[in-house]
C-alpha atoms as a PDB file:
ATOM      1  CA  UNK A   1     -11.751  37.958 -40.502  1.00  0.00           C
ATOM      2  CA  UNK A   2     -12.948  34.489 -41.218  1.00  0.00           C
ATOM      3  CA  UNK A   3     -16.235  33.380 -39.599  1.00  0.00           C
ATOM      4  CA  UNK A   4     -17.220  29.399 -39.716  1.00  0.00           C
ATOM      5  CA  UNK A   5     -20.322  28.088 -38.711  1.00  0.00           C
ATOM      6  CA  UNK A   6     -20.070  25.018 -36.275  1.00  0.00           C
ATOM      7  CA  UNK A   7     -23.776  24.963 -35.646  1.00  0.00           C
ATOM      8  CA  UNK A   8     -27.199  27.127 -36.035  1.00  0.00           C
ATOM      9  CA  UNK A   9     -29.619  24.355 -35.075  1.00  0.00           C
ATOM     10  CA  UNK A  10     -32.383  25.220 -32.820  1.00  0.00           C
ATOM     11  CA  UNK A  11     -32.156  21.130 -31.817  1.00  0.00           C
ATOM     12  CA  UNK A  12     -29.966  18.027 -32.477  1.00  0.00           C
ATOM     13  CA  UNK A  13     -30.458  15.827 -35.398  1.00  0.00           C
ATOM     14  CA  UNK A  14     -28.461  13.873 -37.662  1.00  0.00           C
ATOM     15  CA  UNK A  15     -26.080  16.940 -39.125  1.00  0.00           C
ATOM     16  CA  UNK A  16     -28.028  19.395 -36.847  1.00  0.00           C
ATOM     17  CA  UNK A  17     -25.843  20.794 -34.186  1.00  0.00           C
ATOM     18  CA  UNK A  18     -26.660  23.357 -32.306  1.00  0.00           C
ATOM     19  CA  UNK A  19     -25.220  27.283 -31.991  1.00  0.00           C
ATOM     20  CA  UNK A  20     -21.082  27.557 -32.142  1.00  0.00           C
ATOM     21  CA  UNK A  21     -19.601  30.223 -34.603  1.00  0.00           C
ATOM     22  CA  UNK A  22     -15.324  30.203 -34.412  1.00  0.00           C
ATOM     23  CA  UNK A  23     -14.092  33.965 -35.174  1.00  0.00           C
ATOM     24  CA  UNK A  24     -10.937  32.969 -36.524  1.00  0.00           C
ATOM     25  CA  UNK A  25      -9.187  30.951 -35.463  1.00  0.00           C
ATOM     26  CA  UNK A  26      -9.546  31.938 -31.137  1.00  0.00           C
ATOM     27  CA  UNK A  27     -12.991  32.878 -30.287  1.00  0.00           C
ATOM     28  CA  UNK A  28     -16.091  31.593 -30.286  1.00  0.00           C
ATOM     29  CA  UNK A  29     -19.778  32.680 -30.464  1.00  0.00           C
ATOM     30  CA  UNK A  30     -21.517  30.580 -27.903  1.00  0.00           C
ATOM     31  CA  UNK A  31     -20.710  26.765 -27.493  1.00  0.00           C
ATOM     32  CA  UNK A  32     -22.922  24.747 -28.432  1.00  0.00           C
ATOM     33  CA  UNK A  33     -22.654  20.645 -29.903  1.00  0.00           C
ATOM     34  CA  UNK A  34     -21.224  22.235 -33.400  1.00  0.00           C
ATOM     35  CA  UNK A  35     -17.838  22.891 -31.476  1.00  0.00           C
ATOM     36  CA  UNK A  36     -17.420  19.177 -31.958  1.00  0.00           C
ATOM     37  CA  UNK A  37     -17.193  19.397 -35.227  1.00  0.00           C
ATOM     38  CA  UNK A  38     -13.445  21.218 -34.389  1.00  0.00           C
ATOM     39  CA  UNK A  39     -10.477  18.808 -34.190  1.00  0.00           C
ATOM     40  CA  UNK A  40      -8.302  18.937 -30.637  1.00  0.00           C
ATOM     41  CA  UNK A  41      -5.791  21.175 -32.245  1.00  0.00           C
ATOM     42  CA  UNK A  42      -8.810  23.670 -33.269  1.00  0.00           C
ATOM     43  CA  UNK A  43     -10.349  23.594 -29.804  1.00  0.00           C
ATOM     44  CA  UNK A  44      -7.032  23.998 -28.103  1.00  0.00           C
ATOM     45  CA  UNK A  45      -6.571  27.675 -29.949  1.00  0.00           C
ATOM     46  CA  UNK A  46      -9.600  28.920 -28.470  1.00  0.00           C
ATOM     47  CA  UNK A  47      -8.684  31.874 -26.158  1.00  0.00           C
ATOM     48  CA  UNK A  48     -12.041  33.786 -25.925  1.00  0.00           C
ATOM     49  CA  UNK A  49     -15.771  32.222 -25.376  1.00  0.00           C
ATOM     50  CA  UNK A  50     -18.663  34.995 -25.544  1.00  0.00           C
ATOM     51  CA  UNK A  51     -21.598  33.260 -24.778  1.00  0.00           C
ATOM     52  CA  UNK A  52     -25.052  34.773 -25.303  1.00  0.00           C
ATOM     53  CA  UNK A  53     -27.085  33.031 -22.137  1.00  0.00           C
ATOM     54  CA  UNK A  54     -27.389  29.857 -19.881  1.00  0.00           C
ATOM     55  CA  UNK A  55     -29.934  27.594 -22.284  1.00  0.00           C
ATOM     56  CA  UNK A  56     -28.425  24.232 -22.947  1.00  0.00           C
ATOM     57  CA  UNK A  57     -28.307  24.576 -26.239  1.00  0.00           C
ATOM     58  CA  UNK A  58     -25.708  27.197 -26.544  1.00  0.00           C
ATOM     59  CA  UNK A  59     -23.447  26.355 -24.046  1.00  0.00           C
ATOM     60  CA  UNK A  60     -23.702  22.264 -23.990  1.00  0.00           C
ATOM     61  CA  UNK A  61     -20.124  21.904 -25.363  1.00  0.00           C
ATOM     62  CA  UNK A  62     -18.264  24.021 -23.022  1.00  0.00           C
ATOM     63  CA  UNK A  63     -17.779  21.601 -20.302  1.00  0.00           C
ATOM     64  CA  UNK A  64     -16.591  19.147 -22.502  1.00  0.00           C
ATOM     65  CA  UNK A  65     -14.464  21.121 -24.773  1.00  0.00           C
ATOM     66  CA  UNK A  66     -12.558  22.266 -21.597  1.00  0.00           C
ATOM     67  CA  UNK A  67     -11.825  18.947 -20.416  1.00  0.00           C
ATOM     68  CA  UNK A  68     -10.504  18.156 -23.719  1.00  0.00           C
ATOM     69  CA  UNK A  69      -8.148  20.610 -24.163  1.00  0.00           C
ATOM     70  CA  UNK A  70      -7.206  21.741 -20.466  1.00  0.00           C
ATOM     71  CA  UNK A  71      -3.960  19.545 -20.675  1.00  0.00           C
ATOM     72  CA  UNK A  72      -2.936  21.350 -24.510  1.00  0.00           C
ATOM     73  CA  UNK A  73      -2.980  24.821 -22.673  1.00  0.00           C
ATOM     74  CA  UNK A  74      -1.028  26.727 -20.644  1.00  0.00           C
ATOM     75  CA  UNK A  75      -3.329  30.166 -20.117  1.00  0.00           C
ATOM     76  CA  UNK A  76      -7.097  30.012 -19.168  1.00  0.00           C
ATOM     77  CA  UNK A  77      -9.998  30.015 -21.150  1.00  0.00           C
ATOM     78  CA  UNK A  78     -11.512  33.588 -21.317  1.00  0.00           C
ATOM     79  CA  UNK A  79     -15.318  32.957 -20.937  1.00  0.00           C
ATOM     80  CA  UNK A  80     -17.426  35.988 -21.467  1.00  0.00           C
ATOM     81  CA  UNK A  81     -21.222  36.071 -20.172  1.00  0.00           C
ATOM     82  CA  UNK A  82     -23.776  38.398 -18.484  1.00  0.00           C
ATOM     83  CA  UNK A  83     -23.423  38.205 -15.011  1.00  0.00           C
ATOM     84  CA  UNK A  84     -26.493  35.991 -14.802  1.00  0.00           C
ATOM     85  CA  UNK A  85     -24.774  33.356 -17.347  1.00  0.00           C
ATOM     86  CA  UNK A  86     -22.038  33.451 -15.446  1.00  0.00           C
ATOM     87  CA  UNK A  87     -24.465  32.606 -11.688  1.00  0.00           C
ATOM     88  CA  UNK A  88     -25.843  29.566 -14.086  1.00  0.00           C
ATOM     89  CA  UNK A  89     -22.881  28.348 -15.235  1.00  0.00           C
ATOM     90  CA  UNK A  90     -21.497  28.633 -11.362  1.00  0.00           C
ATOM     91  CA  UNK A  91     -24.652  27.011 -10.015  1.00  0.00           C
ATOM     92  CA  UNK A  92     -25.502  24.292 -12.633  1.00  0.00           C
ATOM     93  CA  UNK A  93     -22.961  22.920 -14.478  1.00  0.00           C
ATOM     94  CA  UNK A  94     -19.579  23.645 -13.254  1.00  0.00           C
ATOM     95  CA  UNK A  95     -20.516  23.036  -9.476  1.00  0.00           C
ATOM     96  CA  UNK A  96     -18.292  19.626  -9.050  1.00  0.00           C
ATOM     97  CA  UNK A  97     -21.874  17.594  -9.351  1.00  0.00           C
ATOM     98  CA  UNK A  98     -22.453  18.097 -13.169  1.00  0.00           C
ATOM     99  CA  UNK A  99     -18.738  18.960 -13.965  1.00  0.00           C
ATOM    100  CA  UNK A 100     -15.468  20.025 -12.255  1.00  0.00           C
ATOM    101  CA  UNK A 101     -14.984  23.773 -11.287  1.00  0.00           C
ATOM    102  CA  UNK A 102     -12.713  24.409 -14.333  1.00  0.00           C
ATOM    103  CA  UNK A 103     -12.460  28.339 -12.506  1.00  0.00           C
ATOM    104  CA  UNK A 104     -11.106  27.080  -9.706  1.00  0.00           C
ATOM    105  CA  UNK A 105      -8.719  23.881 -10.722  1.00  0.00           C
ATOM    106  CA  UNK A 106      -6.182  23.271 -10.846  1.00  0.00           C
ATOM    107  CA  UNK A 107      -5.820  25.902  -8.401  1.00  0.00           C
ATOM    108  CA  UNK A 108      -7.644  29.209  -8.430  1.00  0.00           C
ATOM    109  CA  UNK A 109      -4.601  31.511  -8.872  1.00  0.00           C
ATOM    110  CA  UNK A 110      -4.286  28.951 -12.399  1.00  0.00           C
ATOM    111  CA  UNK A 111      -7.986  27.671 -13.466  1.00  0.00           C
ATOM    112  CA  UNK A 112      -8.394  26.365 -16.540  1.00  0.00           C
ATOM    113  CA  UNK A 113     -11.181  28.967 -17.429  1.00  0.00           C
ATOM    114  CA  UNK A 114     -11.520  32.452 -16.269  1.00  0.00           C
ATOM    115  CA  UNK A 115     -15.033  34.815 -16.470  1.00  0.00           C
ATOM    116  CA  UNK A 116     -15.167  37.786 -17.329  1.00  0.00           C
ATOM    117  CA  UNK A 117     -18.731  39.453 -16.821  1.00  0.00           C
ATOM    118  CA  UNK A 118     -19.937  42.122 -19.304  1.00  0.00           C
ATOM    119  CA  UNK A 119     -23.116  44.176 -19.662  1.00  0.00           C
ATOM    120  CA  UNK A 120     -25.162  44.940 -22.859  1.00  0.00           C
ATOM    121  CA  UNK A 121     -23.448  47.528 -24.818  1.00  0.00           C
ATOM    122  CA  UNK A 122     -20.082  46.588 -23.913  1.00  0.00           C
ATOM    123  CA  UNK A 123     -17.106  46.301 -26.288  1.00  0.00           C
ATOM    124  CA  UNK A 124     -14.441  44.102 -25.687  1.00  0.00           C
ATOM    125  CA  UNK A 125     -11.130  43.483 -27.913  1.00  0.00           C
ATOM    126  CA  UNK A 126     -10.207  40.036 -27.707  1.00  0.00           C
ATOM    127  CA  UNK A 127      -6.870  39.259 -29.613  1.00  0.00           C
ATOM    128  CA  UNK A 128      -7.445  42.229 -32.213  1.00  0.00           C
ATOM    129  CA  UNK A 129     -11.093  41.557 -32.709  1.00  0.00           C
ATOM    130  CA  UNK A 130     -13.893  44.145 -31.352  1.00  0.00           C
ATOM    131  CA  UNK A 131     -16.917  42.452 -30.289  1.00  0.00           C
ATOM    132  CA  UNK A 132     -19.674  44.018 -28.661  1.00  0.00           C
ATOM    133  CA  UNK A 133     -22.703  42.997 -27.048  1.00  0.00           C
ATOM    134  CA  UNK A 134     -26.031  43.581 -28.012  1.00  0.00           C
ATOM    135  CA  UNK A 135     -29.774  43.774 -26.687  1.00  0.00           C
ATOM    136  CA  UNK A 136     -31.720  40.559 -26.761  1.00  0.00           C
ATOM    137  CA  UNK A 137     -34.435  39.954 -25.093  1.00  0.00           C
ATOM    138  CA  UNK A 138     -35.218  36.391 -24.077  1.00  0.00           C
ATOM    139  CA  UNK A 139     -36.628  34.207 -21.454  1.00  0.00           C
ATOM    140  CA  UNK A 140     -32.968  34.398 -19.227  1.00  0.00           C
ATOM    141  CA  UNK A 141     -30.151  37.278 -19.055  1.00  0.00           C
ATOM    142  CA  UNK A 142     -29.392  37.145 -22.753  1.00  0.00           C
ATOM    143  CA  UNK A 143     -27.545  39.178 -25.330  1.00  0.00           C
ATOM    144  CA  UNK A 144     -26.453  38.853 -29.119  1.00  0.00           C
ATOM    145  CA  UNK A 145     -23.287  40.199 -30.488  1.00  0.00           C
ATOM    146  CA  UNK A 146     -21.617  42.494 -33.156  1.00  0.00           C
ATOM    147  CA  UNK A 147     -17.927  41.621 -34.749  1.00  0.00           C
ATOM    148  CA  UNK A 148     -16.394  44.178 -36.435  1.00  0.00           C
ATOM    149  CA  UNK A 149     -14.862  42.720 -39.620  1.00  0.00           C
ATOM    150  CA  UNK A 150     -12.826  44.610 -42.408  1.00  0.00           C
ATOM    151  CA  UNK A 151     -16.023  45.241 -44.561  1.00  0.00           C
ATOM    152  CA  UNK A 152     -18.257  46.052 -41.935  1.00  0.00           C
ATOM    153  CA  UNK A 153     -19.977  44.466 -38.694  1.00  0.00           C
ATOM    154  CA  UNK A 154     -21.119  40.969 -38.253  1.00  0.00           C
ATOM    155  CA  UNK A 155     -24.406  41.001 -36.165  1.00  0.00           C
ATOM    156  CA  UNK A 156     -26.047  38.106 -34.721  1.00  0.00           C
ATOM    157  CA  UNK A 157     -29.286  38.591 -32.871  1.00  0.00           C
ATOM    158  CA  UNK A 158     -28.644  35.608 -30.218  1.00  0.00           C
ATOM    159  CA  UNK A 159     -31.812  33.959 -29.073  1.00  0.00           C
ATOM    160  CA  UNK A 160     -34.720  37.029 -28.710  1.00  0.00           C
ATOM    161  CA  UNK A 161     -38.375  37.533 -29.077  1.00  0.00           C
ATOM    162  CA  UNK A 162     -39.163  41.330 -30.226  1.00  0.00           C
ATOM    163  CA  UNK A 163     -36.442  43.978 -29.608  1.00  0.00           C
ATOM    164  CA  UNK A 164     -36.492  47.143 -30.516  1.00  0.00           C
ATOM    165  CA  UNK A 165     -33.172  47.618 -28.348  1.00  0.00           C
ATOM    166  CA  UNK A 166     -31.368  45.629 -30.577  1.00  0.00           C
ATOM    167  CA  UNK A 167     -32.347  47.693 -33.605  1.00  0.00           C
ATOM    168  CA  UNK A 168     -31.292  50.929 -31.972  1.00  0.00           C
ATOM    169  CA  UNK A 169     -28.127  49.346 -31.969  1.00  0.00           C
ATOM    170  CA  UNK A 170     -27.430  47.843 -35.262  1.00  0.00           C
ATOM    171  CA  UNK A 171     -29.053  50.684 -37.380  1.00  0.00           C
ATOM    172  CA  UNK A 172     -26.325  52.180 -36.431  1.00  0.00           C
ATOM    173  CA  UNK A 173     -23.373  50.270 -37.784  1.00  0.00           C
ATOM    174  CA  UNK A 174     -22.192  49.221 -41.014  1.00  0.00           C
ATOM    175  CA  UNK A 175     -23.512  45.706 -40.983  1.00  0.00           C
ATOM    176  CA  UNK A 176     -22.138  43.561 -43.353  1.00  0.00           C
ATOM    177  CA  UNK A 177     -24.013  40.434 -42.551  1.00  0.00           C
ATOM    178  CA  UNK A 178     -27.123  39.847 -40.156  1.00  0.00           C
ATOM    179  CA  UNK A 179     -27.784  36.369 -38.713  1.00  0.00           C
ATOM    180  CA  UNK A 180     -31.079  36.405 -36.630  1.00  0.00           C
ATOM    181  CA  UNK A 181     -33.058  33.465 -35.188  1.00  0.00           C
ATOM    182  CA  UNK A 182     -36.359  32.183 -36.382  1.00  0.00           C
ATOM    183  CA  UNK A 183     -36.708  29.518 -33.918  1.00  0.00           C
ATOM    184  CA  UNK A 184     -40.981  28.589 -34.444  1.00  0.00           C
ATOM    185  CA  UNK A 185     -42.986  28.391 -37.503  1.00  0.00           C
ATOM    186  CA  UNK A 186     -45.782  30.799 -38.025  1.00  0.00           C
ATOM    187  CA  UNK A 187     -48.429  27.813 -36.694  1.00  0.00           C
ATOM    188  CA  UNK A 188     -46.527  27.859 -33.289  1.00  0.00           C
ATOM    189  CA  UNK A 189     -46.310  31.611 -33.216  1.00  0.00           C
ATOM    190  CA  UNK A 190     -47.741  31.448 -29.589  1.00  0.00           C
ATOM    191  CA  UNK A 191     -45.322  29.048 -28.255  1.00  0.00           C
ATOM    192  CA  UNK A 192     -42.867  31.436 -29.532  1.00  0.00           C
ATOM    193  CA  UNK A 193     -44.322  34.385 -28.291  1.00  0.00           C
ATOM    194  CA  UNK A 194     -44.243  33.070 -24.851  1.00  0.00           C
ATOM    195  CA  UNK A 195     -40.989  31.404 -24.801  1.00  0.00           C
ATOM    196  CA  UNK A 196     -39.310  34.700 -26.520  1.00  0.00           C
ATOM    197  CA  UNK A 197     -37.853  33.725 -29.129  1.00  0.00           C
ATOM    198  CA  UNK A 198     -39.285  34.685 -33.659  1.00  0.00           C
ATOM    199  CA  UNK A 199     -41.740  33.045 -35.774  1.00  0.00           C
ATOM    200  CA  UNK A 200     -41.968  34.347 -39.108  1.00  0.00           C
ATOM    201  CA  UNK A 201     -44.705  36.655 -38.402  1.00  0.00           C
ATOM    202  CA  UNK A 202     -42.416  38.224 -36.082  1.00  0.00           C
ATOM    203  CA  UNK A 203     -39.795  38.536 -37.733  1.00  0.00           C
ATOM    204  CA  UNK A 204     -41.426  40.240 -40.874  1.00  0.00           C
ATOM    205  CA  UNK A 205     -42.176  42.966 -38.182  1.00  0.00           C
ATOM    206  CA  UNK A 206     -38.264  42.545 -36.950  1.00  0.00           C
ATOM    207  CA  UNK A 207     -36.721  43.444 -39.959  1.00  0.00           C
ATOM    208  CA  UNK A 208     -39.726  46.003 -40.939  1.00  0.00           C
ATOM    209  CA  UNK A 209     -36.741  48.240 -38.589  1.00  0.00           C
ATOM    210  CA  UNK A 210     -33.815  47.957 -40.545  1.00  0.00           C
ATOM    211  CA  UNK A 211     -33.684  51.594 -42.361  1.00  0.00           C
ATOM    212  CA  UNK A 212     -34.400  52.199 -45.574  1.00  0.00           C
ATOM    213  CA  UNK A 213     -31.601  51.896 -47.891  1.00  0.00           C
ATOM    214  CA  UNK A 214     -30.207  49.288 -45.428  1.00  0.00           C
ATOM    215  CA  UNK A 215     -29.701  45.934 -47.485  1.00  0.00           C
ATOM    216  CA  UNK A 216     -27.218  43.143 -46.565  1.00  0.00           C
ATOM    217  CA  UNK A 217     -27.662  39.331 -46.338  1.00  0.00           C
ATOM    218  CA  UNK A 218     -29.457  38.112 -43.871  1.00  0.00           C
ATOM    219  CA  UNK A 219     -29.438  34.354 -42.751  1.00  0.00           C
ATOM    220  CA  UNK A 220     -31.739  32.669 -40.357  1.00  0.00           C
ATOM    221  CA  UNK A 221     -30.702  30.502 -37.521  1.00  0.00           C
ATOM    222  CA  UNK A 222     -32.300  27.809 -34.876  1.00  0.00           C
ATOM    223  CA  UNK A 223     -34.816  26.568 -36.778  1.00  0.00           C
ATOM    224  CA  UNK A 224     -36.062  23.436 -35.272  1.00  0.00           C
ATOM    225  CA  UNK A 225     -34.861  20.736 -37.497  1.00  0.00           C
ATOM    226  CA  UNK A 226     -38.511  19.233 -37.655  1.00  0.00           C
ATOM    227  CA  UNK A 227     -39.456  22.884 -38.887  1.00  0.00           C
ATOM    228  CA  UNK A 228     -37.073  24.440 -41.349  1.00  0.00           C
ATOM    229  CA  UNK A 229     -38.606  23.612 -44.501  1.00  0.00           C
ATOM    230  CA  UNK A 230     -41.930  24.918 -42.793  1.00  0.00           C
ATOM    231  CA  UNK A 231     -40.548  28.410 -41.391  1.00  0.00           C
ATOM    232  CA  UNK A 232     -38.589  29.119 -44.586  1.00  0.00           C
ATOM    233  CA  UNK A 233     -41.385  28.608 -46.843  1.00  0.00           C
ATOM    234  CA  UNK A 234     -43.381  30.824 -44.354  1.00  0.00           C
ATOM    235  CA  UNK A 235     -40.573  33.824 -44.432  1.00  0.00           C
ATOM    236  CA  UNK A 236     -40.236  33.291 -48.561  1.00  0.00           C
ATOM    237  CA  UNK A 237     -43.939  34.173 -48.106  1.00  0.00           C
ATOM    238  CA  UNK A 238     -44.077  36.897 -45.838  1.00  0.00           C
ATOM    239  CA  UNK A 239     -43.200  39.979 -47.603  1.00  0.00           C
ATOM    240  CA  UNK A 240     -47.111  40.301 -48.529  1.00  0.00           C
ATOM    241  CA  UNK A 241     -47.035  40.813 -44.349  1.00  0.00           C
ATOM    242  CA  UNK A 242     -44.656  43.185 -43.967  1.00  0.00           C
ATOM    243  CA  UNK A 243     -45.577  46.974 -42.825  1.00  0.00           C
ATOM    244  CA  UNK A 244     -47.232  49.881 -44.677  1.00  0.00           C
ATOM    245  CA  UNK A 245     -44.412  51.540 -46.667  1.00  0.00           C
ATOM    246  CA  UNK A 246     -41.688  48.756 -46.220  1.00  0.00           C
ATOM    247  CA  UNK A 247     -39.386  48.653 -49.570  1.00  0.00           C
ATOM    248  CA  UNK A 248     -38.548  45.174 -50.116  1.00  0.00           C
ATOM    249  CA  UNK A 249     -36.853  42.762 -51.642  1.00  0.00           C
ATOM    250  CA  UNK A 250     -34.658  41.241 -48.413  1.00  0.00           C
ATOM    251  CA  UNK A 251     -31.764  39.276 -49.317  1.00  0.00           C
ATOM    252  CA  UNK A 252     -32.632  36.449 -46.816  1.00  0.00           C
ATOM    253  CA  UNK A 253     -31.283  32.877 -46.628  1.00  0.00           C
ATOM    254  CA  UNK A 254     -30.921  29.840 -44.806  1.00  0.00           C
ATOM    255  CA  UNK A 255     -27.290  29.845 -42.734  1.00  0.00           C
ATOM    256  CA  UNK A 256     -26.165  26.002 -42.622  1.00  0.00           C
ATOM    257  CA  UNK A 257     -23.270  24.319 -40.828  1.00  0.00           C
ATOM    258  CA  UNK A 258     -20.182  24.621 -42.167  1.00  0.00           C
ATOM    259  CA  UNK A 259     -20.729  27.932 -44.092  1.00  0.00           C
ATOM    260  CA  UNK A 260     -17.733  30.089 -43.903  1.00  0.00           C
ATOM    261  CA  UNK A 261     -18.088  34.106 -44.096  1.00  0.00           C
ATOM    262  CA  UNK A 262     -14.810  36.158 -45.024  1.00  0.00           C
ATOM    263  CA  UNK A 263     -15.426  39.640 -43.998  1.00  0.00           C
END
């Protein structure tokens, strides 16, 4: 299973784009401005959209990725969500004011895009691939997700403030690779706190839960682009934080767009 990296920004910038990860060559992780990165031929293989909530950020590209390749197809679009992504989505962006009802045209027995609501914990198998969704813990309905790869699981936290749920979960597979956000550096740890998402006091505790004995790469995603010199330094630094009795080293790195993961 090959796993690309269209974007892990927490913002746009000049080569920032923001979350999109293509699972081979059909699904995608969220959708956010790194599926433009994709060529029409790319985005017109894409059977299966698991998004992990509503924000902007992570869903911008849908719309337009749709419109692109709705003539190059001749099944719908699976789009995965909580139901509560799925009531945004509905409400707010593909309500015929800030884009066409792709679920409903051109007719409803053949949209262009189909939902499919799921609830944490859920596994689904989309073309061969077992994804499942994970706890997260954020400011809307949100989850992350796990994709089970021949080596082991791929788990990605989504957008989440502190979640021992999500631990639970993942201490019990055999990850292979952990991508978890960091989204606010240590200075803005209140912002962050409030708005749900890590700083790197937060996630020192975070990863304080992964079991001892437990070690596999992890990479840190949505920095803000103004930021991610800051909040790396800060997480470089934090092991002199982390709990009573925690063994360290962590294998922890910056994940960059257009990285590429074979698992």
């Amino acid at each position: 299973m090959k796993v690309r990296v269209l974007g892990c920004s927490g913002a746009i910038a000049k080569d920032c784009r923001t979350t999109s990860f293509l699972i081979g060559d059909s699904i995608l992780i969220d959708a956010g401005t790194g599926v433009g990165d994709l060529t029409l031929e790319e985005m017109s293989k894409v059977d299966h959209v698991f998004l992990t909530h509503s924000h902007l950020d992570h869903i911008a590209a849908l719309p337009l990725m749709l419109d692109a390749v709705s003539s190059l197809r001749n099944t719908p679009v699976q789009v995965y969500a909580l139901l509560g992504t799925i009531a945004a989505l509905q409400t707010h962006v593909f309500n015929d004011v800030i884009w066409p009802d792709f679920s409903a045209i051109p007719s409803t027995a053949e949209p262009f895009m189909q939902y499919h609501a799921i609830q944490t914990g859920q596994q689904i198998d989309a073309g061969g691939i077992l994804i499942e969704a994970l706890p997260a813990l954020h400011t809307v309905p949100a989850v992350g997700y796990a994709v089970r790869g021949a080596d082991g699981w791929l788990a990605f936290s989504g957008d989440t403030g502190r979640n021992p749920a999500f631990w639970a979960r993942v201490n019990t597979l055999p990850i292979a690779l952990l991508i978890i956000e960091t989204a606010f550096s240590n200075r803005e740890v209140e912002l962050a706190n409030r708005s749900l998402h890590l700083s790197p006091f937060t996630l020192a505790e975070e990863l304080a839960n992964i079991l001892p004995g437990q070690r596999y790469p992890i990479y840190i995603t949505h920095t803000k682009p103004s930021e991610t010199e800051l909040i790396m330094k800060e997480i470089r630094q934090f092991e002199a934080h982390m709990p009573e009795g925690f063994t360290a080293p962590l294998d922890i790195r910056w994940l960059k767009a257009g990285q590429e993961f074979v698992m």
